[in-house]
C-alpha atoms as a PDB file:
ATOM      1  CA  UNK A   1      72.839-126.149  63.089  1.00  0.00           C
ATOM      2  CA  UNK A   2      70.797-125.376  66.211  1.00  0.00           C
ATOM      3  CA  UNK A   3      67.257-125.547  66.296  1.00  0.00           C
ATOM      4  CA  UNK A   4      65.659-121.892  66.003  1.00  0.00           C
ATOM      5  CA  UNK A   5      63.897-120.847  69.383  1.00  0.00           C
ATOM      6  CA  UNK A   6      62.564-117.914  67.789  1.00  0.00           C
ATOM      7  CA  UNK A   7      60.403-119.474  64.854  1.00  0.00           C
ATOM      8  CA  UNK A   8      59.338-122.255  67.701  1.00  0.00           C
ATOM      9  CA  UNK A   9      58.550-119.278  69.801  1.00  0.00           C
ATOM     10  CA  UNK A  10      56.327-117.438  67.176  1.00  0.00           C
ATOM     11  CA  UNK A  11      54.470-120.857  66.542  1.00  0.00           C
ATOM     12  CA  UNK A  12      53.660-121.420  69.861  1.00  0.00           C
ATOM     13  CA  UNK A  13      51.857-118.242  69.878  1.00  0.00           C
ATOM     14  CA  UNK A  14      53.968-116.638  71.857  1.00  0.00           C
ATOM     15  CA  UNK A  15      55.584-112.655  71.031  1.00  0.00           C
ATOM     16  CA  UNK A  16      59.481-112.652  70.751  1.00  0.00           C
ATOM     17  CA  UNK A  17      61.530-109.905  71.672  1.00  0.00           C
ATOM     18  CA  UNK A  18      64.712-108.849  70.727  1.00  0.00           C
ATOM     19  CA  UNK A  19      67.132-106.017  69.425  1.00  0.00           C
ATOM     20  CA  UNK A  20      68.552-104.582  66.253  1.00  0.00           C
ATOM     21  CA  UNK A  21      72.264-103.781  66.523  1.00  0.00           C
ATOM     22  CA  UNK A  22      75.365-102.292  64.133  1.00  0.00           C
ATOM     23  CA  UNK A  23      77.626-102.749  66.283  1.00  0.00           C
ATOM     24  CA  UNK A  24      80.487-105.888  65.665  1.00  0.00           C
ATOM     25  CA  UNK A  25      81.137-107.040  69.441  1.00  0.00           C
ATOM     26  CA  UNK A  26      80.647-109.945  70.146  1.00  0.00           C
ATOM     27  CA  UNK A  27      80.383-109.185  73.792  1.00  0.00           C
ATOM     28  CA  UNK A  28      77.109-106.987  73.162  1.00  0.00           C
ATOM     29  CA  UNK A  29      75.402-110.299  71.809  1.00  0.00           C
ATOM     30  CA  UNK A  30      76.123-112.073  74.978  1.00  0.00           C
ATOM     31  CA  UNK A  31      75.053-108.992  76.937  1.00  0.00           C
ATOM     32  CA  UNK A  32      71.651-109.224  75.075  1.00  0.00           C
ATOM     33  CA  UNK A  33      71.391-112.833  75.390  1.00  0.00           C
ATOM     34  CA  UNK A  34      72.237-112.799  79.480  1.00  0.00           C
ATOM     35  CA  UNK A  35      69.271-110.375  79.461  1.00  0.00           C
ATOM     36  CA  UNK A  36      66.859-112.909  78.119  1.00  0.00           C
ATOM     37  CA  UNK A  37      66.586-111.581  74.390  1.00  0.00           C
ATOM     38  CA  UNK A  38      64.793-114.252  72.591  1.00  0.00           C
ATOM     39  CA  UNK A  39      67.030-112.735  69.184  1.00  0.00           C
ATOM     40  CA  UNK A  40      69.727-110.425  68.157  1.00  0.00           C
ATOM     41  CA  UNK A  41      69.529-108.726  64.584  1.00  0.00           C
ATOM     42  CA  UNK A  42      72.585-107.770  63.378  1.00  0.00           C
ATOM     43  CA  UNK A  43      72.129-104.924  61.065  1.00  0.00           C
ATOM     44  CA  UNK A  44      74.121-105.431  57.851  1.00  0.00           C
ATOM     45  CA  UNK A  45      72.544-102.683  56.290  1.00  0.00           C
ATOM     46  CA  UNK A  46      73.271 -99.504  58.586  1.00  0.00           C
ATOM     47  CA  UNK A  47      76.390-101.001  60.041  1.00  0.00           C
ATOM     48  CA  UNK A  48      79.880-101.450  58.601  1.00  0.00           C
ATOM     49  CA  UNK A  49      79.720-105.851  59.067  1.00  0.00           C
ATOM     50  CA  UNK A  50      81.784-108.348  57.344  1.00  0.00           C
ATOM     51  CA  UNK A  51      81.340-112.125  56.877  1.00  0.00           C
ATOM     52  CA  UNK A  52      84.011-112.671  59.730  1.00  0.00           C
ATOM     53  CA  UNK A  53      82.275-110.304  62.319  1.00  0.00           C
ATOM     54  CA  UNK A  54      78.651-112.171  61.375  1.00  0.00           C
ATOM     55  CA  UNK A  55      80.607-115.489  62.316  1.00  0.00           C
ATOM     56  CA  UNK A  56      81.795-114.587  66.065  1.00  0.00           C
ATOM     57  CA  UNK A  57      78.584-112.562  66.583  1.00  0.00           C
ATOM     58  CA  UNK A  58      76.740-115.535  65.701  1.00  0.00           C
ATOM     59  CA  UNK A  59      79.079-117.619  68.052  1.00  0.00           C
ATOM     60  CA  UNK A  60      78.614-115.430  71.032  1.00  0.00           C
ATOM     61  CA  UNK A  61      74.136-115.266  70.170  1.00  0.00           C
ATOM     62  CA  UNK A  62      74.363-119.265  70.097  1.00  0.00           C
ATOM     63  CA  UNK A  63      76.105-119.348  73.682  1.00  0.00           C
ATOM     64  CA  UNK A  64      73.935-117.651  75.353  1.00  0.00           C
ATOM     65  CA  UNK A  65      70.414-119.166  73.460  1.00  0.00           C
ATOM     66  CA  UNK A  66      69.733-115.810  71.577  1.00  0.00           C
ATOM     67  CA  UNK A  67      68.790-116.959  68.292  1.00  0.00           C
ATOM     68  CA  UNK A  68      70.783-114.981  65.547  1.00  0.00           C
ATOM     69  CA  UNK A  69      69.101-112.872  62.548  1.00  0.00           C
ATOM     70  CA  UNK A  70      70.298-109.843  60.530  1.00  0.00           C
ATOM     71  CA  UNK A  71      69.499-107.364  57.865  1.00  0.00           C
ATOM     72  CA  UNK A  72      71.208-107.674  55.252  1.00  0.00           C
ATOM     73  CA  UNK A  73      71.784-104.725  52.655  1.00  0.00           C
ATOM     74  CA  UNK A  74      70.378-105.824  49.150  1.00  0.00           C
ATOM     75  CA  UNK A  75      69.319-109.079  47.875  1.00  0.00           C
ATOM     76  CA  UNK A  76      72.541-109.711  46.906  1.00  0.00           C
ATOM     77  CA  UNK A  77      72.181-113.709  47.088  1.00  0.00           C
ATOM     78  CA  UNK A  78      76.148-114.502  47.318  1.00  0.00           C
ATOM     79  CA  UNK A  79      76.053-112.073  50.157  1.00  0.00           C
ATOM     80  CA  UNK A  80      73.085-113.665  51.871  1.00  0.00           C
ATOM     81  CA  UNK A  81      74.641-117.228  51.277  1.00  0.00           C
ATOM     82  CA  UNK A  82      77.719-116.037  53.472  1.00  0.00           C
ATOM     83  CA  UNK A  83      75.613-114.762  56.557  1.00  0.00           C
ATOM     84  CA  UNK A  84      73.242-118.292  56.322  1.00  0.00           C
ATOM     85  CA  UNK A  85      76.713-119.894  56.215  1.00  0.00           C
ATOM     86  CA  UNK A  86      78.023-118.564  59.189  1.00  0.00           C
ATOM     87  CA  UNK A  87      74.700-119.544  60.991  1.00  0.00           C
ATOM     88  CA  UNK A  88      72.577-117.004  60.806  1.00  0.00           C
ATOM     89  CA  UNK A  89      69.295-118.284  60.811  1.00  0.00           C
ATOM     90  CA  UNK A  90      67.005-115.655  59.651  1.00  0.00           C
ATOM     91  CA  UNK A  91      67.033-112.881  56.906  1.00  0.00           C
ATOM     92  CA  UNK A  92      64.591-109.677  57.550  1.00  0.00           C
ATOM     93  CA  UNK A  93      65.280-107.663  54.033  1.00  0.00           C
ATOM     94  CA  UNK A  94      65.152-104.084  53.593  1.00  0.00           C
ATOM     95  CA  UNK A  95      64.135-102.354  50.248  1.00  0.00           C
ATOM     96  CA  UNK A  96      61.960-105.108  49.047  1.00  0.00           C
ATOM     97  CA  UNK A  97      59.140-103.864  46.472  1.00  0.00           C
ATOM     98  CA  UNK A  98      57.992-106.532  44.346  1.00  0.00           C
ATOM     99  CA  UNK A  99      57.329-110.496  44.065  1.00  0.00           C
ATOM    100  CA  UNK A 100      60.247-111.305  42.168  1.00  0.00           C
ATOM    101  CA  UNK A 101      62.901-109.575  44.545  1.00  0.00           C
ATOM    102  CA  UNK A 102      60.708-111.125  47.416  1.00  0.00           C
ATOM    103  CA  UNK A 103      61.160-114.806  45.554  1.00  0.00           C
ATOM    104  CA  UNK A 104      64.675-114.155  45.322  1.00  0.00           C
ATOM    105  CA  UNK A 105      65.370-113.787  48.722  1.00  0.00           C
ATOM    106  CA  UNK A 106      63.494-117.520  49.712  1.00  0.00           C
ATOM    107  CA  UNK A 107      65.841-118.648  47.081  1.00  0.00           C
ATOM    108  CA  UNK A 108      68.786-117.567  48.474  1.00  0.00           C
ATOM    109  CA  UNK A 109      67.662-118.815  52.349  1.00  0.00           C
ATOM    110  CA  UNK A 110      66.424-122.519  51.137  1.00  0.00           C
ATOM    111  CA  UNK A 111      68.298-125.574  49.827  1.00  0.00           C
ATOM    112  CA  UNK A 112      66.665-127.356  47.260  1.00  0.00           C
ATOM    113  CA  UNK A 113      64.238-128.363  46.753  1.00  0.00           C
ATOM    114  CA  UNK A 114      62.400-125.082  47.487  1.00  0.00           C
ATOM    115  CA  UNK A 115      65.268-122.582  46.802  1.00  0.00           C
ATOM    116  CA  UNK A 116      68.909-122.324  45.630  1.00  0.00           C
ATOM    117  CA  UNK A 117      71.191-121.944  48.207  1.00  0.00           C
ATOM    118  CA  UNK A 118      74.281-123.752  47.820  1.00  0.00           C
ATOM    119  CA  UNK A 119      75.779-126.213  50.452  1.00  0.00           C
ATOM    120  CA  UNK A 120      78.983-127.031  51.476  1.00  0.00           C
ATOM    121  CA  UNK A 121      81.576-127.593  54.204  1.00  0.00           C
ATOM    122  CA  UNK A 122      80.616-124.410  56.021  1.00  0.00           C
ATOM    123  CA  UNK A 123      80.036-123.539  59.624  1.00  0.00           C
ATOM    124  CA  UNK A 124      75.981-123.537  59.393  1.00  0.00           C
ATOM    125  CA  UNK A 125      76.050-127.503  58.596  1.00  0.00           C
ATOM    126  CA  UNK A 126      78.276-128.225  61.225  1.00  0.00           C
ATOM    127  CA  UNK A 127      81.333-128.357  58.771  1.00  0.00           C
ATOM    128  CA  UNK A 128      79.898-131.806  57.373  1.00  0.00           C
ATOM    129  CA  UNK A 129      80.897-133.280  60.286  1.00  0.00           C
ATOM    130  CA  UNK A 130      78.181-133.262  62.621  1.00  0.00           C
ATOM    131  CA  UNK A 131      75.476-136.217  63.572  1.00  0.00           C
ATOM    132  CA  UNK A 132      73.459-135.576  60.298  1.00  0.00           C
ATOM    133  CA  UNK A 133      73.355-136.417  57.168  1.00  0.00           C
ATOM    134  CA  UNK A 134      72.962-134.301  54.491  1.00  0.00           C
ATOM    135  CA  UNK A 135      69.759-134.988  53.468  1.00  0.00           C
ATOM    136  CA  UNK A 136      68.976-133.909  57.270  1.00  0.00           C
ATOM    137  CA  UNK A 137      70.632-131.091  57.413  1.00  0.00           C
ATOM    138  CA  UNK A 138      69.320-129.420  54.549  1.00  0.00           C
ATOM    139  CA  UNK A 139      65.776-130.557  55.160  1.00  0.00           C
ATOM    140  CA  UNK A 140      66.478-129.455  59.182  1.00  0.00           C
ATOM    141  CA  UNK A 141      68.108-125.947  57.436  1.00  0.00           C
ATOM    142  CA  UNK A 142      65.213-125.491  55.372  1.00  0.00           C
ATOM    143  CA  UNK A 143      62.647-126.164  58.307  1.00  0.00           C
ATOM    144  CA  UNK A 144      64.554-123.711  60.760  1.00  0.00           C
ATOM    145  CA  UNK A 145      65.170-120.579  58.635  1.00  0.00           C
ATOM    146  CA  UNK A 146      63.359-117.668  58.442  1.00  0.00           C
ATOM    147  CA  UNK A 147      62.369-115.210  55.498  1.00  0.00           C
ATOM    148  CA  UNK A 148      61.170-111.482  56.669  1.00  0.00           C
ATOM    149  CA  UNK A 149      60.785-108.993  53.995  1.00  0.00           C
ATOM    150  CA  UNK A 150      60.980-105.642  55.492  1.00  0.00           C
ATOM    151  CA  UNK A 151      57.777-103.138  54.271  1.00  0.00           C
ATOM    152  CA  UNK A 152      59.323 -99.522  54.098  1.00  0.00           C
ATOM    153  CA  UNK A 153      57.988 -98.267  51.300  1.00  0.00           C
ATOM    154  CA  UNK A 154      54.100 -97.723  49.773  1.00  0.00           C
ATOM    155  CA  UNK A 155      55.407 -99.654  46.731  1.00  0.00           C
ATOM    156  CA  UNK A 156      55.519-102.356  49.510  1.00  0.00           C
ATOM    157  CA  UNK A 157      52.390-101.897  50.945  1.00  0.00           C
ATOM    158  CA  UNK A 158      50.585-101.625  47.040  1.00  0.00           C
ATOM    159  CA  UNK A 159      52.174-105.088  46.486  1.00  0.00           C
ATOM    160  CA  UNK A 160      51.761-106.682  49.991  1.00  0.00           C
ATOM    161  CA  UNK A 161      48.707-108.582  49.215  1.00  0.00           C
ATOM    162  CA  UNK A 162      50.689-110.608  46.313  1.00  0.00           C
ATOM    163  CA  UNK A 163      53.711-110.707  48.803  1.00  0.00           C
ATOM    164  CA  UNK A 164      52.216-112.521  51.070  1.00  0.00           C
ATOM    165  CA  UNK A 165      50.946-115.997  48.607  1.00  0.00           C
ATOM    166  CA  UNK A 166      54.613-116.312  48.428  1.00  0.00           C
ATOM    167  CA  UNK A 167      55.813-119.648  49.575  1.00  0.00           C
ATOM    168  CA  UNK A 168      58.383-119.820  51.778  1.00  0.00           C
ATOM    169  CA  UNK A 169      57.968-116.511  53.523  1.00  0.00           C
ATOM    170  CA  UNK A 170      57.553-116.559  57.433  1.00  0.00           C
ATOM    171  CA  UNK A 171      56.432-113.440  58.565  1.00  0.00           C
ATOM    172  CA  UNK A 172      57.148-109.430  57.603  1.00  0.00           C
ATOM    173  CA  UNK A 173      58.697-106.748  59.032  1.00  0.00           C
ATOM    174  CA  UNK A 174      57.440-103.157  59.091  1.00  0.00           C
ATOM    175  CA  UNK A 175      59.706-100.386  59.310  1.00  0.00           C
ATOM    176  CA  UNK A 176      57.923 -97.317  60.522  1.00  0.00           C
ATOM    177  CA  UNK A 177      60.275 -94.543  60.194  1.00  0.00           C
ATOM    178  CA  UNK A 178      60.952 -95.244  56.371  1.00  0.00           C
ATOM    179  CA  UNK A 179      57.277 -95.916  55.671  1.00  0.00           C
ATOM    180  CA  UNK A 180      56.586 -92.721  57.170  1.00  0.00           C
ATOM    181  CA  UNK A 181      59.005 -91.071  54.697  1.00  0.00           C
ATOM    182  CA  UNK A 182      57.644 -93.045  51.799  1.00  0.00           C
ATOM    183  CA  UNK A 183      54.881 -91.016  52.709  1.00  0.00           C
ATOM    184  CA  UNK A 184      55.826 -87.716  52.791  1.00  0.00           C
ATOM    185  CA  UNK A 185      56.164 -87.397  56.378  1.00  0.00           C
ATOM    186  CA  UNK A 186      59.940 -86.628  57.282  1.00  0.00           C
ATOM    187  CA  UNK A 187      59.388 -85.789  61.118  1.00  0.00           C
ATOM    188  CA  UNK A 188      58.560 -89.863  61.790  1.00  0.00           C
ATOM    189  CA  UNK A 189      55.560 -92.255  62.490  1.00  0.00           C
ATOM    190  CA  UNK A 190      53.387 -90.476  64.765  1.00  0.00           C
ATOM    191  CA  UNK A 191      50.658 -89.120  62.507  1.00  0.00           C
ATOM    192  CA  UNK A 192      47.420 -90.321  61.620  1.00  0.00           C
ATOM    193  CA  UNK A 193      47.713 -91.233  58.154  1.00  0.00           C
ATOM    194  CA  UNK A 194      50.628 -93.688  58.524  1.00  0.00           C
ATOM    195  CA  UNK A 195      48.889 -94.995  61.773  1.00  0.00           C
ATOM    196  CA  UNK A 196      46.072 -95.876  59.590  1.00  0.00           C
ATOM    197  CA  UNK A 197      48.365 -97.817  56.771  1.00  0.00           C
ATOM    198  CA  UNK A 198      50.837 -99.270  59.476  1.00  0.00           C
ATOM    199  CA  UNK A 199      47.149-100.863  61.171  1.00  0.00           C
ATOM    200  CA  UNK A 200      46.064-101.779  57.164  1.00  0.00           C
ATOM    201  CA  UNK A 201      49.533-103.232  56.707  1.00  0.00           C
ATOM    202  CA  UNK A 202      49.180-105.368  59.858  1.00  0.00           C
ATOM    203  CA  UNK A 203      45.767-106.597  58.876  1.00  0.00           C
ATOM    204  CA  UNK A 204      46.861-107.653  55.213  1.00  0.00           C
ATOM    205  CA  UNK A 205      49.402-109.518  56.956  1.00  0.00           C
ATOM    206  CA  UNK A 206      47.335-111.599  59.825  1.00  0.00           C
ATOM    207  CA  UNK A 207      44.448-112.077  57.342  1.00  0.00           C
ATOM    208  CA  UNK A 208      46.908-114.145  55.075  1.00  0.00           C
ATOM    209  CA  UNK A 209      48.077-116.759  57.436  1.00  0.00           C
ATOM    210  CA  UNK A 210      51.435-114.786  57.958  1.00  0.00           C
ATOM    211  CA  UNK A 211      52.561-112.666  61.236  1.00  0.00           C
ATOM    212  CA  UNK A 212      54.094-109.583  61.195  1.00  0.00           C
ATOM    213  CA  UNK A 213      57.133-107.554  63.812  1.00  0.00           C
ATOM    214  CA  UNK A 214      58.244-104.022  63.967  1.00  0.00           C
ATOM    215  CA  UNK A 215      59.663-101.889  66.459  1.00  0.00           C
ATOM    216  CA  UNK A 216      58.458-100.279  70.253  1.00  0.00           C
ATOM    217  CA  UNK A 217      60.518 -98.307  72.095  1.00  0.00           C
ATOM    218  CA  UNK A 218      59.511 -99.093  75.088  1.00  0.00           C
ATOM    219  CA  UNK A 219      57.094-101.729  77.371  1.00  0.00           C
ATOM    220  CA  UNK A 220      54.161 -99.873  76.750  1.00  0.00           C
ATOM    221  CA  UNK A 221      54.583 -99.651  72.853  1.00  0.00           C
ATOM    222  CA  UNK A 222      55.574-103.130  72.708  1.00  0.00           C
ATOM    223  CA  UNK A 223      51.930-104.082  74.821  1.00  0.00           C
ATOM    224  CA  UNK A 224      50.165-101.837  72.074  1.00  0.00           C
ATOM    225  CA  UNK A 225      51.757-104.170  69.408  1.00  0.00           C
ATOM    226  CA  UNK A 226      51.371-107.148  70.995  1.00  0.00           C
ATOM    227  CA  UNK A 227      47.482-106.293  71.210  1.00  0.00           C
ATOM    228  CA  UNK A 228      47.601-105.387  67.314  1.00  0.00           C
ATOM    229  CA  UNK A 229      49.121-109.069  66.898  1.00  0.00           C
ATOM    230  CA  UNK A 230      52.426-108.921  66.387  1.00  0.00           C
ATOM    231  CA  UNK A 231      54.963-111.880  66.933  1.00  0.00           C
ATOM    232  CA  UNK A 232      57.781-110.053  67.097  1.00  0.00           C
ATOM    233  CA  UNK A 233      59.515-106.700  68.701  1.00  0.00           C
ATOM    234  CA  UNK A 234      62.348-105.012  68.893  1.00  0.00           C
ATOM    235  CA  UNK A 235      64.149-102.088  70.100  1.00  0.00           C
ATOM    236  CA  UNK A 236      67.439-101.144  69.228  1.00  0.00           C
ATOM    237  CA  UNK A 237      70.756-101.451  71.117  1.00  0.00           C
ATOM    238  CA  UNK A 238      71.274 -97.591  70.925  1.00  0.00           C
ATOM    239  CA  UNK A 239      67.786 -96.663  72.318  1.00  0.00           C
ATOM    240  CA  UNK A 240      68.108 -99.002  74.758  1.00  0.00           C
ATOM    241  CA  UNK A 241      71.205 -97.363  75.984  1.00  0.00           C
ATOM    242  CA  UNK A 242      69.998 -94.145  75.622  1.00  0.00           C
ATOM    243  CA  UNK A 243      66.382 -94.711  77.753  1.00  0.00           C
ATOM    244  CA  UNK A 244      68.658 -96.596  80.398  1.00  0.00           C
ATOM    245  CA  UNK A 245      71.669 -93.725  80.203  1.00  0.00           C
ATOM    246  CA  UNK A 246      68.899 -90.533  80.522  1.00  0.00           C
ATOM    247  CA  UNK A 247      66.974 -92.262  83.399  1.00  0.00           C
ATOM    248  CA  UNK A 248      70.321 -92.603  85.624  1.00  0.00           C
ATOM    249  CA  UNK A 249      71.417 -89.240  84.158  1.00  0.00           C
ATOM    250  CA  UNK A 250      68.280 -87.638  86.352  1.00  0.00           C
ATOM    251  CA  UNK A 251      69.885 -87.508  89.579  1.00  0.00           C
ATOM    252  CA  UNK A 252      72.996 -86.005  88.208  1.00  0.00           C
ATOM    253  CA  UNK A 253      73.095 -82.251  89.407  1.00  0.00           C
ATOM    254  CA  UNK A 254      74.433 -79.381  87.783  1.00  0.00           C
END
């Protein structure tokens, strides 16, 4: 298991950006990684991802020093043992409302002694056949993982200050669009009232001891976050292929 760049990023105080992505190439994570990506979340919720796919992606993140994460669809702990197996090396969570589903997930990231994960001869821990021991390994494993709930819903947010005394959570992610239709507003983030709970939300978060990421489509959004303290951002692979794909499209003619 590599050491995670990202996590030793965010503790150095510095912001890491990155992208969400359904796709299954493998050649898109190297793409992302050439561009100097600090990660690449593969989305196992939205996209149609087996264990195998997770495995090369993961592969092709590692050779170019992107540091591999996904979403994963429920907390579904079998499921979540498979992506950690194949290296991924941090979980954000979607649909995540209370402490015990929250609890779970840290469970299902961390050997013993602080969760349950399960070890063996898998690809994460170098097939048991790499310069550690175990002992190291899992310690090292349990040091370099990360645990992101995802806050989409205003069950979330009621519950966030208990959320964050969990042990063993790193940080949180919010999802804007889904908040906003938690709220009752089905055209997306941009009014007022979720403004004012997505700048509550982030100061629940910082005011615990915890940091917080969420999404910018472009420079200037990710600069607004950064000033609201957030340690990580991300765009997606599609929107960056679609800001990229209209601004050449402007000299086309009719």
């Amino acid at each position: 298991m590599k050491e995670n760049q990202l996590k030793k990023r965010i503790e150095s105080g510095k912001v890491g950006f990155g992208v969400i992505s359904p796709t299954i190439d493998p050649t898109i994570c190297e793409y992302i990684g050439l561009l100097g990506m600090d990660f690449y979340m593969i989305d196992g919720e939205h996209g149609a991802i087996t264990a195998s796919d997770v495995t090369n992606m993961v592969r092709a993140c590692e050779l170019r020093n992107t540091t591999p994460l996904a979403r994963i669809r429920s907390v579904d702990t079998k499921l979540i043992l498979q992506y950690m197996d194949a290296g991924i090396m941090g979980v954000m969570m979607p649909t995540i409302d209370n402490a015990d589903d929250v609890k779970t997930l840290v469970e299902a990231i961390k050997y013993p002694p602080f969760g349950k994960r399960g070890l063996g001869p898998v690809r994460a821990a170098d097939y048991m056949q790499g310069p550690m021991s175990q002992e190291e390994y899992v310690s090292f494993a349990n040091e370099q993982t990360l645990v992101m709930p995802q806050i989409e819903t205003m069950e979330c947010v009621k519950n966030l200050p208990e959320l964050c005394k969990i042990d063993g959570v790193d940080g949180f992610i919010i999802g804007p669009r889904d908040l906003a239709m938690s709220m009752g507003f089905y055209d997306g983030p941009g009014h007022y009232e979720v403004k004012k709970v997505l700048d509550e939300i982030f100061a629940t978060i910082l005011d615990s001891g915890k940091w917080f990421g969420t999404v910018a489509g472009n420079a200037a959004g990710a600069e607004a976050l950064i000033e609201k303290g957030a340690s990580m951002v991300m765009n997606s692979v599609q929107g960056l292929i679609k800001t990229s794909g209209n601004a050449f499209l402007q000299a086309r003619k009719e």
